[in-house]
Protein backbone atom coordinates (compact mmCIF):
# COMPACT_ATOMS: atom_id res chain seq x y z
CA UNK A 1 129.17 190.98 25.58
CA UNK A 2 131.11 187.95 26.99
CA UNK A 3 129.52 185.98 30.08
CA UNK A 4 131.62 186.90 32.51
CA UNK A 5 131.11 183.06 33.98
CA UNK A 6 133.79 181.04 32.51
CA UNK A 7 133.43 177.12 33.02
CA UNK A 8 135.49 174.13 30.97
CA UNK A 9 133.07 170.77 30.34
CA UNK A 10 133.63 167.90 32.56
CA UNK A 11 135.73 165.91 29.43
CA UNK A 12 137.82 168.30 29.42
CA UNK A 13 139.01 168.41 33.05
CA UNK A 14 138.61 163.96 33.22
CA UNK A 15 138.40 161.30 31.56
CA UNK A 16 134.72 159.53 31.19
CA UNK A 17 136.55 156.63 32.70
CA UNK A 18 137.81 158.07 35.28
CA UNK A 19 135.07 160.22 36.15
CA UNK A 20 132.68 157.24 36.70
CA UNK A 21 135.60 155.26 39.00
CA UNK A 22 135.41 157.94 41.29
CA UNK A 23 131.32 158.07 41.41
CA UNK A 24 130.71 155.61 44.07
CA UNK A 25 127.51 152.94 43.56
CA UNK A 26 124.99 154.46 46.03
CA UNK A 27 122.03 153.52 43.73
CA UNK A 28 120.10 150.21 43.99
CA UNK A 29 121.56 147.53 41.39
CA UNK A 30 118.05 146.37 41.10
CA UNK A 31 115.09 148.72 42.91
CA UNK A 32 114.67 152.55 42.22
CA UNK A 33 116.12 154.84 44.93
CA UNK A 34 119.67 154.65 47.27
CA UNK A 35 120.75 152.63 49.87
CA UNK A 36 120.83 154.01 53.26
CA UNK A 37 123.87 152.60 54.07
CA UNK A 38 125.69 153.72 50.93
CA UNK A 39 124.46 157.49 51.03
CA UNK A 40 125.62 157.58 54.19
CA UNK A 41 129.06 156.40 53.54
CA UNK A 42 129.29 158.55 50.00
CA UNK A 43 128.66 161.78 52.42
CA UNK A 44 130.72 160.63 55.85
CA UNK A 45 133.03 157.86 54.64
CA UNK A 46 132.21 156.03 57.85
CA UNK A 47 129.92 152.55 58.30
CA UNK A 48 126.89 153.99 60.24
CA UNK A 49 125.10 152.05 63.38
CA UNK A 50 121.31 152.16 62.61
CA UNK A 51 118.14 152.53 64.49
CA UNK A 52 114.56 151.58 62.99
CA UNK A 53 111.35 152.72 63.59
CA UNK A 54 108.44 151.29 62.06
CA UNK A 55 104.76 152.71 61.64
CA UNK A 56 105.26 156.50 62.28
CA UNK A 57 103.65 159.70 60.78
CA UNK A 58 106.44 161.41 58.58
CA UNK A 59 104.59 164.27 58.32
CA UNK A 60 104.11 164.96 61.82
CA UNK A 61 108.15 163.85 62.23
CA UNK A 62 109.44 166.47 59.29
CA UNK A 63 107.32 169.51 61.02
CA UNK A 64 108.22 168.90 64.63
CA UNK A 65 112.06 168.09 63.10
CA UNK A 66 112.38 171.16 61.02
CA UNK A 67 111.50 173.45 63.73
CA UNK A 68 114.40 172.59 66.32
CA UNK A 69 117.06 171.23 63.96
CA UNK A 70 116.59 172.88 60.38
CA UNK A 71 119.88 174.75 60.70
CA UNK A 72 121.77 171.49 60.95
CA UNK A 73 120.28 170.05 57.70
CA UNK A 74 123.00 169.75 55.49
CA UNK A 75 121.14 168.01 52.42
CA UNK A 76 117.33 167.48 51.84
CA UNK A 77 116.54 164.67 49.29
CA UNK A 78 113.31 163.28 48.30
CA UNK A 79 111.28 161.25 45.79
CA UNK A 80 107.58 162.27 45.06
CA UNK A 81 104.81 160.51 42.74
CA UNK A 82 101.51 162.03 41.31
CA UNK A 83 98.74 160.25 40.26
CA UNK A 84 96.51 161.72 37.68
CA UNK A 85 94.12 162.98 39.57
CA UNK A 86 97.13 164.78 41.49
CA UNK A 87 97.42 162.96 44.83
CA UNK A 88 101.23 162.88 46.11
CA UNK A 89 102.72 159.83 47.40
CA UNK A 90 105.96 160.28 49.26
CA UNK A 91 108.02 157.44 47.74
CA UNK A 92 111.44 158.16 49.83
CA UNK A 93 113.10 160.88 51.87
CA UNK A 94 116.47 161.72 53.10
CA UNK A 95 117.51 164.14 55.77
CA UNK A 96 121.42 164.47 55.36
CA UNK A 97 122.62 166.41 58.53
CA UNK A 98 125.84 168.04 59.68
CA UNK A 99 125.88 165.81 62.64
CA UNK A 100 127.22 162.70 60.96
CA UNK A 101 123.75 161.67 60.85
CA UNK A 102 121.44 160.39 57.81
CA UNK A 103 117.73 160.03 58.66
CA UNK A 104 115.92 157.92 55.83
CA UNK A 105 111.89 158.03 55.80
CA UNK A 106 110.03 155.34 53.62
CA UNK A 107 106.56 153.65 53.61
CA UNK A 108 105.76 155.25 57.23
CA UNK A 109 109.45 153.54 58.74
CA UNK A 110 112.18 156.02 59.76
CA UNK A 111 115.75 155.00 59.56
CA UNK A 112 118.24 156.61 61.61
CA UNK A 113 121.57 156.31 60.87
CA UNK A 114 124.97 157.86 62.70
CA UNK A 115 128.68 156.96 63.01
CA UNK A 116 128.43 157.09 66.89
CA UNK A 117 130.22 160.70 68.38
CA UNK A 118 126.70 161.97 68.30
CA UNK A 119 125.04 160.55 71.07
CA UNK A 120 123.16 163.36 72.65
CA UNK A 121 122.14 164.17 69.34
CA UNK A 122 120.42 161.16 68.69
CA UNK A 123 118.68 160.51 72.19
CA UNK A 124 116.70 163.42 71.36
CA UNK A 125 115.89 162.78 67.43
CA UNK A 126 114.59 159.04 69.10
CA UNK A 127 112.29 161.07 71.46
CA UNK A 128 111.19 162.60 68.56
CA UNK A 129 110.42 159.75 66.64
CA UNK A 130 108.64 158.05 68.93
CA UNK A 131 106.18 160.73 69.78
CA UNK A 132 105.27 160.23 66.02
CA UNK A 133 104.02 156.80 66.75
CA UNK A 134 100.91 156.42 64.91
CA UNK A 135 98.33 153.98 65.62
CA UNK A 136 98.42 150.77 63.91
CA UNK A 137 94.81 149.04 63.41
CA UNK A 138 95.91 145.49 63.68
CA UNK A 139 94.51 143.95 60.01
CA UNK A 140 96.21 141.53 57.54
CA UNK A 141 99.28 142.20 56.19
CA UNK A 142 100.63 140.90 53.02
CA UNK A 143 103.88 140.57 51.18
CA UNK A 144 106.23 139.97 48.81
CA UNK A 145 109.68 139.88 48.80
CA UNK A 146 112.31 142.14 46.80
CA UNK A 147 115.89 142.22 46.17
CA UNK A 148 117.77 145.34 47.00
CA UNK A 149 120.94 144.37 45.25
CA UNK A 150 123.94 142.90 47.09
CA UNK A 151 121.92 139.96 48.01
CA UNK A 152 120.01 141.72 50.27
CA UNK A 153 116.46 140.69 50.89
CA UNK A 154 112.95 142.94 52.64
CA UNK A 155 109.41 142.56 52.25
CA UNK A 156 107.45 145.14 50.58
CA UNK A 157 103.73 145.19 51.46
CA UNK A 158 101.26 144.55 48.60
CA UNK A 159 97.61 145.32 48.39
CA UNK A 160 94.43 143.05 46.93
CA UNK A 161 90.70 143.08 47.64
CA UNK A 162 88.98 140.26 49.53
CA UNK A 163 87.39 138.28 46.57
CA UNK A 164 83.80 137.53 47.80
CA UNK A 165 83.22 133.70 48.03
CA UNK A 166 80.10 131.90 48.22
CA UNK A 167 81.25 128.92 49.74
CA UNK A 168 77.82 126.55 49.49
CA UNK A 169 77.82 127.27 45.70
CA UNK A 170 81.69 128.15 44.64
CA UNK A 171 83.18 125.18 46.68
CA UNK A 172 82.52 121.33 47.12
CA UNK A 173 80.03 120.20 50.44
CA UNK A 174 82.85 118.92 52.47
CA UNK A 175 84.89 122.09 51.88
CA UNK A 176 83.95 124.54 54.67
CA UNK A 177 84.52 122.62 57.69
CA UNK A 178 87.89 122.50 56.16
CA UNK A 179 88.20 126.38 55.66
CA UNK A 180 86.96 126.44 59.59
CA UNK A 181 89.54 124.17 60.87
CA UNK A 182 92.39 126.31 58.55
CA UNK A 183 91.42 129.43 59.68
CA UNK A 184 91.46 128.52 63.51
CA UNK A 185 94.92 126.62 63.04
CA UNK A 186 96.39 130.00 61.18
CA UNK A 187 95.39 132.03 64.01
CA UNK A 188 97.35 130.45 66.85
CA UNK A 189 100.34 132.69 67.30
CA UNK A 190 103.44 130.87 67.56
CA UNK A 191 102.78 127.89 66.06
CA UNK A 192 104.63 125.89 63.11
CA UNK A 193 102.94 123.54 60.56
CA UNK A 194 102.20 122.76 56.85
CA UNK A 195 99.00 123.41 54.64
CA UNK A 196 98.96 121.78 51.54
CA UNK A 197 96.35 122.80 48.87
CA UNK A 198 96.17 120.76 45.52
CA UNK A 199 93.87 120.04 42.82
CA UNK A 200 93.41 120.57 38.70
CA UNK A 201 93.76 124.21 37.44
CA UNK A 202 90.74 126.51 37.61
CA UNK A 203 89.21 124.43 40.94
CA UNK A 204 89.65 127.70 42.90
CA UNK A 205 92.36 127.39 45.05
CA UNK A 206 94.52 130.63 44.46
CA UNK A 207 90.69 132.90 45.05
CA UNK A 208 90.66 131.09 48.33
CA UNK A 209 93.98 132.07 49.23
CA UNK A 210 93.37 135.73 48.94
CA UNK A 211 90.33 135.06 50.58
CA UNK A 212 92.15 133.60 53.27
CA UNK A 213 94.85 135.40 54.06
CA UNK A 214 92.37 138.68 53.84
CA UNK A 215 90.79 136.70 56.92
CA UNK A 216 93.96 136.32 59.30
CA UNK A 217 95.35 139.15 61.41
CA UNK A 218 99.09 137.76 60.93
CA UNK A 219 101.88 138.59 58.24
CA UNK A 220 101.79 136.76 55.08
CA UNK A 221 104.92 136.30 52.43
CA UNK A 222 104.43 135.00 49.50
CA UNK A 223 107.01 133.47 48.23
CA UNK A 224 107.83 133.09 44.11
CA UNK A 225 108.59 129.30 43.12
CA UNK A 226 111.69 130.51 41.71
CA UNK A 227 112.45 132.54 44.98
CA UNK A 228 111.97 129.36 46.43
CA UNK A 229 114.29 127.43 44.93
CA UNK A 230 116.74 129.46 47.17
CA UNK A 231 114.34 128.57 50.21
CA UNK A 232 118.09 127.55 51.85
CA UNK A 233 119.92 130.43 51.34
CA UNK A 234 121.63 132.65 54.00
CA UNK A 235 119.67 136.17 52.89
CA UNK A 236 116.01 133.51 53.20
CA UNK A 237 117.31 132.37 56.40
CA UNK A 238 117.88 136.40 57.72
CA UNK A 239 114.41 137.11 56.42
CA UNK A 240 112.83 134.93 58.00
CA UNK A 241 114.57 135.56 61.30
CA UNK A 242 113.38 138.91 60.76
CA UNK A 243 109.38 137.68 60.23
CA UNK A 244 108.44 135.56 63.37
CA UNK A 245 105.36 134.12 63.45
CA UNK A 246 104.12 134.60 60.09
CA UNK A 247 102.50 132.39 57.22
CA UNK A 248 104.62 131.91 54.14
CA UNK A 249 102.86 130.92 50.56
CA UNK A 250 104.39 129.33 48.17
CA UNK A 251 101.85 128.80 44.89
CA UNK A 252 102.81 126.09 42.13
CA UNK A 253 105.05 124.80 44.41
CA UNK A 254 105.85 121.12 42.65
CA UNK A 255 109.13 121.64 42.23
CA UNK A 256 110.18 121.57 45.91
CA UNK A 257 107.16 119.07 47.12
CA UNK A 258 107.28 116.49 44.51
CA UNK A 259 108.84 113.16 45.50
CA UNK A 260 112.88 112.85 43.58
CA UNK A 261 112.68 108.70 43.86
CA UNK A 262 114.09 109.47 47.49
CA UNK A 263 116.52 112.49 46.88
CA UNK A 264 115.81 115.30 48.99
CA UNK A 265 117.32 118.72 47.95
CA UNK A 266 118.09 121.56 50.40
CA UNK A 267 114.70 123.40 49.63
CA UNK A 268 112.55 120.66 51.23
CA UNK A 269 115.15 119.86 53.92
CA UNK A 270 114.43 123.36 54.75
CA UNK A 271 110.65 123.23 54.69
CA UNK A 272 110.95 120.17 56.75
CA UNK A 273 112.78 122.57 59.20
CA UNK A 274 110.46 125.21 59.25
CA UNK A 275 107.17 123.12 59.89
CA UNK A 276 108.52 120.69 62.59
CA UNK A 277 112.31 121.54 63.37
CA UNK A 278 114.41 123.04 65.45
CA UNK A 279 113.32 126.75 63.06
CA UNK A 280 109.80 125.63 63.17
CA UNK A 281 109.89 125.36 66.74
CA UNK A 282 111.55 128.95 67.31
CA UNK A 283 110.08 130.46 64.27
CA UNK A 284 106.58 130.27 64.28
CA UNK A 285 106.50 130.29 60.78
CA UNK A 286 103.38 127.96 59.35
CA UNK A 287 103.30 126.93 55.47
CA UNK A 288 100.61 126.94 52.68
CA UNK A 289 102.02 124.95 49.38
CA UNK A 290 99.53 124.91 46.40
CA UNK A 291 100.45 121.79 44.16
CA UNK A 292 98.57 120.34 41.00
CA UNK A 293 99.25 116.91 41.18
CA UNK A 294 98.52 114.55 43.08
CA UNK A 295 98.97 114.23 47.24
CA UNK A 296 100.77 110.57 46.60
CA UNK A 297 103.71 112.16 44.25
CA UNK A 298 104.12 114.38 47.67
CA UNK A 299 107.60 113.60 49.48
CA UNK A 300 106.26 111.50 51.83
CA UNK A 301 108.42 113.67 55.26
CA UNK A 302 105.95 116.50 54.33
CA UNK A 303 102.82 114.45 55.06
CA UNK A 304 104.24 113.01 58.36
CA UNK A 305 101.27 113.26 61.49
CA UNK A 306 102.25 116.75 63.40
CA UNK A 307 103.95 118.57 60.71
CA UNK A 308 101.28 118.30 58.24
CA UNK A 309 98.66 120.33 59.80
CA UNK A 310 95.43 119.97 57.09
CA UNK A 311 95.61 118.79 53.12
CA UNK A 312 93.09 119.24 51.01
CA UNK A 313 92.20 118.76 47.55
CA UNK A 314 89.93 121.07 45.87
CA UNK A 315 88.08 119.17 43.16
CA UNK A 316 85.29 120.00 40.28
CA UNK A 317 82.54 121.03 40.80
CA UNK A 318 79.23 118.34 40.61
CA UNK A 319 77.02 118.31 38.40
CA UNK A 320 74.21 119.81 40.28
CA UNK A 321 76.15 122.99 41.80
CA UNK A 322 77.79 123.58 37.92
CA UNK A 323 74.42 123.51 36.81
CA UNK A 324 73.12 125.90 39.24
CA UNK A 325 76.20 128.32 38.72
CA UNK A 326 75.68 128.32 34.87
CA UNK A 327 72.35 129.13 35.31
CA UNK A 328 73.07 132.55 37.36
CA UNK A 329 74.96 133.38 34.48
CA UNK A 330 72.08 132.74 32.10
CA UNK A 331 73.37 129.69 30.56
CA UNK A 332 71.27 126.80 30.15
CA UNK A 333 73.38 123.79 29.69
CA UNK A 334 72.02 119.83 29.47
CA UNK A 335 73.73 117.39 31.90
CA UNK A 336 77.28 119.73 31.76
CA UNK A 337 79.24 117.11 34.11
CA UNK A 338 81.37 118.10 37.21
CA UNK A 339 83.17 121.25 36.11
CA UNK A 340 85.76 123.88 37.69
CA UNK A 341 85.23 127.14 38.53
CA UNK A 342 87.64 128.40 35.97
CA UNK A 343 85.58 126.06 33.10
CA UNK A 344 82.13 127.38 34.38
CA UNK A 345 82.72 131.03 34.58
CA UNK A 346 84.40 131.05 31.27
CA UNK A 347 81.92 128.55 29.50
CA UNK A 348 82.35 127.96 25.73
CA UNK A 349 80.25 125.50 24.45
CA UNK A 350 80.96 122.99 22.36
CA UNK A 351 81.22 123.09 18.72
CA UNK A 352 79.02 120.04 18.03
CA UNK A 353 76.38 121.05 20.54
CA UNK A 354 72.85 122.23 19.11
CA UNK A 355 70.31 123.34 20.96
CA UNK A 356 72.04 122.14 24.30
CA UNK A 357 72.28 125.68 24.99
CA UNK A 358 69.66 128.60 25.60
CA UNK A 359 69.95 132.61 25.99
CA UNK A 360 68.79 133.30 29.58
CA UNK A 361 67.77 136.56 31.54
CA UNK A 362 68.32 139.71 29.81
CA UNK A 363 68.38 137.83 26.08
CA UNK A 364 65.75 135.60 26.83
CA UNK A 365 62.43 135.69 24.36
């Protein structure tokens, strides 16, 4: 017996060609998911006004939402994760509605997004929203930033421990009155200025940053060096508009410090801005550049008396305190030298060495 459920394949009907023309690009050219913009356009053919709303409960929104308004819901879409252990993480959900409206829920912020006839409408689904404000405890938050194709740039929030730091033994003498003074100058709200941070490889600079920025109640974007080298650019510029009074990091950053034998490209001009210009001044965006080499191949603008808030350059180790530090690891080492971290808690010794070196703790006879 025939299926009575007759049905010709799509290459039949069009051409693959053709077929894909009239699919329109809703998808992300570079990050998973759709645009919020685009879906709403591939289901209304209209460019949507758009209302956000940061830090609310999306489970509490769906329930109280679904209740009043299910009947209007014209498309549900979602994206879901499970760990092994079989947690679910909501990665992205759309509410498509009859209304002309889109609602887009993602990381705990609600998008809402309508072509404008449906006022009323939306008045209430902002009541709604709001009610499902959730507390935010105020702690550090840190970020990166992604492209979502189109040249369009957000942050997306990242997550790290708090390395523990010991900072008699891990750090040089003269170093914590220097964290003190960073820490207090990070905290003012408002406020514009540059931190620079250099020294060999391995002297612990990057383990201080997490440290640090773990330690300040204030938005920190770390910034790629090659994202960097587009520190000038228009999408930048918007971001940073969008992230007042924040700290921006910018590791290995020798390519837009170092000194060009008195050409300045657009990337410093810009940093020059930022830490004591007219952007600075509005922004209240403060800087931390990390650097390897050495504070007189600096551009000498950077290390001018206002903008450049605190410098520092994190050194070996001496003798004494690289001593002491091998020895907590059970290594016994005669007259090591001034060392850096990364050199100390990855010891090898040397291949000529005999009898410099002993088995301590655990392995010791």
């Amino acid at each position: 017996m025939k299926n009575s459920t007759s049905y010709k394949s799509v290459s039949e009907n069009v051409g693959s060609k053709k077929l894909e023309a009239q699919i329109p690009d809703i998808f992300h050219p570079v990050a998973k998911g759709v645009r919020p913009d685009k879906i709403f356009f591939y289901y209304f053919q209209d460019i949507p006004k758009r209302l956000e709303f940061e830090n609310v409960n999306p489970d509490i929104f769906l329930e109280l939402f679904k209740k009043k308004y299910s009947d209007r819901i014209l498309k549900d879409i979602f994206e879901k994760s499970y760990s092994k252990s079989g947690k679910e993480t909501l990665k992205y959900h759309y509410l498509i509605l009859r209304d002309n409206i889109v609602i887009h829920m993602e990381y705990g912020d609600i998008n809402l997004l309508y072509s404008g006839f449906e006022e009323e409408l939306v008045t209430e689904l902002r009541k709604i929203i709001l009610g499902c404000h959730k507390e935010k405890k105020k702690k550090p938050e840190i970020a990166v930033i992604v492209s979502e194709g189109s040249g369009y740039l957000r942050t997306r929030k990242i997550k790290f421990k708090k390395p523990l730091i010991n900072f008699q033994e891990n750090y040089c003498d003269d170093f914590l009155p220097v964290h003190q003074e960073v820490e207090n100058q990070l905290k003012k709200k408002n406020e514009s200025g540059l931190f620079l941070f250099y020294g060999k490889p391995g002297t612990g600079k990057s383990t201080y940053l997490r440290y640090l920025i773990k330690s300040i109640i204030k938005k920190t974007i770390f910034i790629s060096p090659k994202m960097a080298g587009n520190l000038d650019s228009v999408e930048i510029t918007r971001l940073l508009l969008d992230n007042k009074n924040c700290i921006i990091v910018i590791e290995d950053a020798e390519g837009l410090v170092v000194s060009r034998k008195h050409e300045r490209n657009s990337n410093l001009s810009m940093i020059l801005n930022l830490t004591d210009g007219i952007l600075g001044e509005s922004l209240g965006i403060q800087i931390i550049a990390t650097f390897n080499t050495e504070l007189k191949n600096i551009d000498s603008a950077l290390i001018r008396k206002g903008r450049l808030k605190l410098s520092y350059e994190f050194k070996e180790l001496p003798e004494e305190k690289t001593s002491r530090l091998l020895l907590k690891q059970g290594i016994e080492v005669n007259n090591p030298g001034p060392m850096t971290l990364a050199e100390i808690f990855n010891y090898t010794p040397p291949n000529n060495s005999s009898g410099s070196q002993k088995s301590m703790g655990f392995m010791r006879n």
